[in-house]
C-alpha atoms as a PDB file:
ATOM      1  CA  UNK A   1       0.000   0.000   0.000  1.00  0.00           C
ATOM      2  CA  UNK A   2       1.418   3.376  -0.876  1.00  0.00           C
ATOM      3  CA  UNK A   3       0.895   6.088   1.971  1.00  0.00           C
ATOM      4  CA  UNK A   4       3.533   8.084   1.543  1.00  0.00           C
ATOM      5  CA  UNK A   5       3.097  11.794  -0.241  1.00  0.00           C
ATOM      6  CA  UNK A   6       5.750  14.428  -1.845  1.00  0.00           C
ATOM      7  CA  UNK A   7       3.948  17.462  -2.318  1.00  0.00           C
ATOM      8  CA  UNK A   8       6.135  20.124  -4.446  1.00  0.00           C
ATOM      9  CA  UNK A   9       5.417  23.248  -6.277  1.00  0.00           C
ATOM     10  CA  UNK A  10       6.915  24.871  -9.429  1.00  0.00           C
ATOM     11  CA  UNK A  11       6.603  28.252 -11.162  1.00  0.00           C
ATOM     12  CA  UNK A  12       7.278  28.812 -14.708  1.00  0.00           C
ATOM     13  CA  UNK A  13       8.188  32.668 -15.194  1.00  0.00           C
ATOM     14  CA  UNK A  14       7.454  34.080 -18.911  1.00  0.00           C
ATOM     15  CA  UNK A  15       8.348  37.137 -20.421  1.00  0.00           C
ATOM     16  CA  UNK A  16       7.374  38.130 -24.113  1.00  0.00           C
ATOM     17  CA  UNK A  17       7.022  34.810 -25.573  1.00  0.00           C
ATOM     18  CA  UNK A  18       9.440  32.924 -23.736  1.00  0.00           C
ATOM     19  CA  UNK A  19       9.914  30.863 -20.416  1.00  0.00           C
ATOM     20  CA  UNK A  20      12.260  30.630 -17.853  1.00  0.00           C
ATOM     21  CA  UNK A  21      12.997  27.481 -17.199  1.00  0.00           C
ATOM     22  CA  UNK A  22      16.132  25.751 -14.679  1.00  0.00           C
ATOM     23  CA  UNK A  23      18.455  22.868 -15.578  1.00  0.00           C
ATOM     24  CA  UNK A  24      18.509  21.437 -12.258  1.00  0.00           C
ATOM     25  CA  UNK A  25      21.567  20.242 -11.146  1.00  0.00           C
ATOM     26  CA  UNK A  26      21.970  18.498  -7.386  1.00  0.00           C
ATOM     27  CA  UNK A  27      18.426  17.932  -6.426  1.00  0.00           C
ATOM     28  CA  UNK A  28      17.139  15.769  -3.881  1.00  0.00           C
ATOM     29  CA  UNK A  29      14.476  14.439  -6.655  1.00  0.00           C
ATOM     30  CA  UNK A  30      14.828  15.917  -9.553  1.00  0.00           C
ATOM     31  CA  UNK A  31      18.517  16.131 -11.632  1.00  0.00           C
ATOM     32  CA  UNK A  32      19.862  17.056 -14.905  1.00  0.00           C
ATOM     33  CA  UNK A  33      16.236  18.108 -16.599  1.00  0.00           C
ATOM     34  CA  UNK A  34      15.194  21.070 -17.100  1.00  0.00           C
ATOM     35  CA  UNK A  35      12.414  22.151 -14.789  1.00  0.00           C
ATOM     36  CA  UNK A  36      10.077  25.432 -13.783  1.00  0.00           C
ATOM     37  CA  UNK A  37      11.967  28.394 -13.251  1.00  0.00           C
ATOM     38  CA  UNK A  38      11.577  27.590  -9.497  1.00  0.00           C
ATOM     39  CA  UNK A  39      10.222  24.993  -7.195  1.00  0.00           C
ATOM     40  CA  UNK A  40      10.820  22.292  -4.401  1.00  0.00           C
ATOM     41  CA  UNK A  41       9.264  20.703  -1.813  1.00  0.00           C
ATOM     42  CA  UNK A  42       6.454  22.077   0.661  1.00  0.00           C
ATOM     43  CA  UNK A  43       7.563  23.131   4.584  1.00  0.00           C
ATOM     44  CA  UNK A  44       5.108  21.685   7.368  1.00  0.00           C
ATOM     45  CA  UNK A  45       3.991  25.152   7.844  1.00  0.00           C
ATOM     46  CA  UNK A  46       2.959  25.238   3.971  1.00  0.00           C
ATOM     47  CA  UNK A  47       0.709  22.279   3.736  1.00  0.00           C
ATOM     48  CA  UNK A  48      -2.163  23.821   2.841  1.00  0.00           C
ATOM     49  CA  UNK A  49      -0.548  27.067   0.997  1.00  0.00           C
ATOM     50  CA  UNK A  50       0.432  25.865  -2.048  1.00  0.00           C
ATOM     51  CA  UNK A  51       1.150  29.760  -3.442  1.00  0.00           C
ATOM     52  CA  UNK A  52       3.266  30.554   0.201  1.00  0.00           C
ATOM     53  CA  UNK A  53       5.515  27.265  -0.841  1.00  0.00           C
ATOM     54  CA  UNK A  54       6.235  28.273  -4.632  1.00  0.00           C
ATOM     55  CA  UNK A  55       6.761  31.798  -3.718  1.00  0.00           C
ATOM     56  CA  UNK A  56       9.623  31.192  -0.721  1.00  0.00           C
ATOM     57  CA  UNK A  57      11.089  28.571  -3.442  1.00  0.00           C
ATOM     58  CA  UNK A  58      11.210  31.674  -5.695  1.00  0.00           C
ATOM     59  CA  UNK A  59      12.893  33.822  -3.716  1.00  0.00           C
ATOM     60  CA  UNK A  60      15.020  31.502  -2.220  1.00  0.00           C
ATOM     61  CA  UNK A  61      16.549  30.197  -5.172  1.00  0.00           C
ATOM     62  CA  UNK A  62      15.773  33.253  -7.849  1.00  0.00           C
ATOM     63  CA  UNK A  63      16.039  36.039  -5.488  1.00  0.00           C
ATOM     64  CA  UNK A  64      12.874  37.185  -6.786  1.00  0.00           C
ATOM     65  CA  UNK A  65      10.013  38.303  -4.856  1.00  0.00           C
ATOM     66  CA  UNK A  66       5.623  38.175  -4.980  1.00  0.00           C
ATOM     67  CA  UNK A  67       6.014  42.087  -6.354  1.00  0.00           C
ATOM     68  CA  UNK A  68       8.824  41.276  -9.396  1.00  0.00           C
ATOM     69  CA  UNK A  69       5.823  39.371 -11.039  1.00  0.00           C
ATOM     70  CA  UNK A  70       2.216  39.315 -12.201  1.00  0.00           C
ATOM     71  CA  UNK A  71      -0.984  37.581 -12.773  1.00  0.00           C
ATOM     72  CA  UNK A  72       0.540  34.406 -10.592  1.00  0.00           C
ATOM     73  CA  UNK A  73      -1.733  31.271 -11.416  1.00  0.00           C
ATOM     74  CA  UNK A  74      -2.199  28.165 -10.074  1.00  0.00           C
ATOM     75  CA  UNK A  75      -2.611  26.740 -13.423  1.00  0.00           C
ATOM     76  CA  UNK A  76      -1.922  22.594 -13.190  1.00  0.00           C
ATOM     77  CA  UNK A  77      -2.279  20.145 -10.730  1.00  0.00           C
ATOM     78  CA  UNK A  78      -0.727  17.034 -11.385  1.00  0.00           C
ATOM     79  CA  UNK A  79      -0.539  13.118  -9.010  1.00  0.00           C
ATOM     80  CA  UNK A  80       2.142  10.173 -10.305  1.00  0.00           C
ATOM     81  CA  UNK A  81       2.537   7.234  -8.345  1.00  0.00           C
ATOM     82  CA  UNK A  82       6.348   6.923  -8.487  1.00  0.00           C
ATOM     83  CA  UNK A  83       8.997   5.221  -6.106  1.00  0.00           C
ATOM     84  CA  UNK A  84       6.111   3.766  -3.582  1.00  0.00           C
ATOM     85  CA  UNK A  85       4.739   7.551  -2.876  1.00  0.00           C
ATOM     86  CA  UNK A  86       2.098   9.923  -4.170  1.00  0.00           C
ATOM     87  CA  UNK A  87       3.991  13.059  -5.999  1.00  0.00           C
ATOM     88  CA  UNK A  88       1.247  15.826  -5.718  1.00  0.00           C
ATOM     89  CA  UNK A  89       2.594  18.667  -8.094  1.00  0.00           C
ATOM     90  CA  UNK A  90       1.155  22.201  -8.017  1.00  0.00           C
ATOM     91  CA  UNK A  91       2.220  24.339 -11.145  1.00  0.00           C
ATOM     92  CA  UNK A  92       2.191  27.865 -11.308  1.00  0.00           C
ATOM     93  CA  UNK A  93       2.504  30.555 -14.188  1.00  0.00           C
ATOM     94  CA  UNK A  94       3.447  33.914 -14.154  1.00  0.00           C
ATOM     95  CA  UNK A  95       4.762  36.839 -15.755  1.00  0.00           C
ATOM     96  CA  UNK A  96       8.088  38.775 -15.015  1.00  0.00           C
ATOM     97  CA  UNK A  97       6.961  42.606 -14.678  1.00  0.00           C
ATOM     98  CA  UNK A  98       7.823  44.980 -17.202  1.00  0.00           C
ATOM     99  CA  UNK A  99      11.251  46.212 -16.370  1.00  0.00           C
ATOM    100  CA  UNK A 100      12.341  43.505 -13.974  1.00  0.00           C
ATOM    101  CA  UNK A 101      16.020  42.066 -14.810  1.00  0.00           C
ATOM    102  CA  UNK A 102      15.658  38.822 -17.007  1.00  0.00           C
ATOM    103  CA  UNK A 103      19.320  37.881 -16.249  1.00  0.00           C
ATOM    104  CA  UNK A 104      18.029  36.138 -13.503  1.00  0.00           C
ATOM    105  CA  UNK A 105      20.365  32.996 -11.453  1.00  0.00           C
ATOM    106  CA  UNK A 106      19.193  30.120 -10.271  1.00  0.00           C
ATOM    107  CA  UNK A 107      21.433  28.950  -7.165  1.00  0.00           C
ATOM    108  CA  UNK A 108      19.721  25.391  -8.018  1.00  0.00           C
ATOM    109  CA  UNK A 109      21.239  24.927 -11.557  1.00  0.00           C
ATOM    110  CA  UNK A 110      21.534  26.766 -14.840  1.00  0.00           C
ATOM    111  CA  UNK A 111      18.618  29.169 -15.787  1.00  0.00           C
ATOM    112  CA  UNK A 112      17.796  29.609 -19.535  1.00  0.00           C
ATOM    113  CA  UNK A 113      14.689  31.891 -21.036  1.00  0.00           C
ATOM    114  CA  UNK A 114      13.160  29.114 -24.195  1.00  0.00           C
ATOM    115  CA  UNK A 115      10.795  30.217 -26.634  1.00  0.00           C
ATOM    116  CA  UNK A 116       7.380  28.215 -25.810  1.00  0.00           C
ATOM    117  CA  UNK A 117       8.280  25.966 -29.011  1.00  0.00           C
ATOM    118  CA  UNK A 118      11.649  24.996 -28.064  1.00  0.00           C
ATOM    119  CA  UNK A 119      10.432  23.440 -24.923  1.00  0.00           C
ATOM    120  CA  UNK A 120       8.805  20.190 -26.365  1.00  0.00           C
ATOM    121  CA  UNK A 121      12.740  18.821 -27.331  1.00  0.00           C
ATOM    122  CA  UNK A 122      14.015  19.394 -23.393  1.00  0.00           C
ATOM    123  CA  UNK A 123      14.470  16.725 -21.074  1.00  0.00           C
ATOM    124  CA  UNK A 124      11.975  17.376 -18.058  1.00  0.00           C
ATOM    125  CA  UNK A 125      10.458  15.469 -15.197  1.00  0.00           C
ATOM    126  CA  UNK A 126       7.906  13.058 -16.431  1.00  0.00           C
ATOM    127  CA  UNK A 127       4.653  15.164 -15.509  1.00  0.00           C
ATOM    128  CA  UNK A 128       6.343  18.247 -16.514  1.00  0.00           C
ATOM    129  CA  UNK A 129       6.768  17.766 -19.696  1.00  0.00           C
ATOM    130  CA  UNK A 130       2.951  16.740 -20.336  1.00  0.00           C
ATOM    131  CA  UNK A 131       2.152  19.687 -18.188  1.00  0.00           C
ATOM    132  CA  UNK A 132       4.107  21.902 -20.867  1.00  0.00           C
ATOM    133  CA  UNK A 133       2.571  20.106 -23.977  1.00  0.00           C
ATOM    134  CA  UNK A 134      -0.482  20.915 -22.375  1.00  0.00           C
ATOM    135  CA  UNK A 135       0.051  24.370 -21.948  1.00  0.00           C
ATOM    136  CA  UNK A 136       1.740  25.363 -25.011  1.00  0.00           C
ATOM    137  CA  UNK A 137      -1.278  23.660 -27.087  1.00  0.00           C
ATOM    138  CA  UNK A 138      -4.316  24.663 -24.798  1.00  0.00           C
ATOM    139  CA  UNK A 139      -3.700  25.721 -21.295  1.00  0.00           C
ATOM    140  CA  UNK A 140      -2.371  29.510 -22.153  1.00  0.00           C
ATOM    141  CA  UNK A 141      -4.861  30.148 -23.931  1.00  0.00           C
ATOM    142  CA  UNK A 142      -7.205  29.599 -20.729  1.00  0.00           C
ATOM    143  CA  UNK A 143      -7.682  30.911 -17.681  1.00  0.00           C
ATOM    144  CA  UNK A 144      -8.665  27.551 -15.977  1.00  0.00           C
ATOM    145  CA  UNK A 145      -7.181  25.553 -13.944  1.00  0.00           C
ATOM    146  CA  UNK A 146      -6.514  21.663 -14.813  1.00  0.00           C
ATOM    147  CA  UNK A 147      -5.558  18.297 -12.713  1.00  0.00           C
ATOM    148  CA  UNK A 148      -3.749  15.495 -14.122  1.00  0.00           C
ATOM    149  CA  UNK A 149      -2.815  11.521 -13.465  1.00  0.00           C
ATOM    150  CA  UNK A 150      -0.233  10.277 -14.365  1.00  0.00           C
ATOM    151  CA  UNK A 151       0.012   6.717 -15.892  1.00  0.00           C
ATOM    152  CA  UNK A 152       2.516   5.004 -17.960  1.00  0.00           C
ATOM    153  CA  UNK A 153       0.938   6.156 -21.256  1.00  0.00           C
ATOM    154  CA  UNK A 154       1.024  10.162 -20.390  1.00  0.00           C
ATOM    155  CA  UNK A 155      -1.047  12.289 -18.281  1.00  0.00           C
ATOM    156  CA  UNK A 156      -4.771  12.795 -18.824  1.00  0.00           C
ATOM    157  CA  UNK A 157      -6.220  16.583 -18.103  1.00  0.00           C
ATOM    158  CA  UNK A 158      -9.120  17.621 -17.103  1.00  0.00           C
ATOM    159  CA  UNK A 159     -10.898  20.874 -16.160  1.00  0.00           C
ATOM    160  CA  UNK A 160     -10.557  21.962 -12.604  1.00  0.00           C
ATOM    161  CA  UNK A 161     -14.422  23.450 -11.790  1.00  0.00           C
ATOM    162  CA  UNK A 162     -15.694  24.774  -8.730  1.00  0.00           C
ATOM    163  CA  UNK A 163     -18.960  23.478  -7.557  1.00  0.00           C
END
């Protein structure tokens, strides 16, 4: 029986028509793929504030802080069942105000900005890079929110509604 969770976050950062994305290097999970600008693993005191976790992973490892960006968006939700636990993914979007530096450093790994089309040939973590596919076919083009499973054969989407 699996009982055991991993709850992370990630933030993707655009600007213009490009993202920021990390090559991660020395993570506890994730290595050598390229991965949201920013992310990690939730605190205790974070739980149940998924936007608290991905914005002290942002400044922590960007430097950047809640009033460098705009329009932040919970946008994907994602579960795998991977290495006998429950990887609960929260994905967030964003855009890097008008003026703000784009030389920005990563003290997780390298930090590249990719045009949206050159992100379907990276390496990324397995829910990742159906969470990008997703979102550079439908998901910016929305303002909903989706949840996805993970299986062997991809990730299926769906709508995230509020009733």
């Amino acid at each position: 029986m699996i009982g055991k969770l991993r709850n992370m976050t990630s933030i993707y950062i655009l600007k213009d028509d490009k993202v920021l994305l990390l090559y991660r290097q020395g993570g506890r999970v994730v290595n050598d793929v390229w991965t949201g600008s920013a992310g990690g693993h939730f605190e205790e005191f974070e739980l149940n504030d998924a936007k608290a976790c991905v914005l002290r992973e942002m400044d922590e490892e960007l430097g950047l802080k809640e009033d460098n960006i705009e329009n932040l968006f919970l946008k994907y939700v994602t579960l795998r069942s991977t290495k006998g636990e429950i990887r609960q993914n929260y994905y967030f979007f964003a855009k890097l105000k008008d003026g703000m530096d784009d030389k920005l450093v990563s003290n997780e790994g390298k930090s590249k900005w990719f045009s949206l089309a050159e992100i379907k040939e990276l390496e990324m973590p397995y829910t990742a890079k159906y969470v990008m596919n997703h979102y550079c076919s439908i998901g910016q083009f929305s303002d909903k929110t989706y949840a996805g499973v993970a299986n062997k054969n991809g990730v299926s989407f769906l709508e995230l509604t509020e009733f």
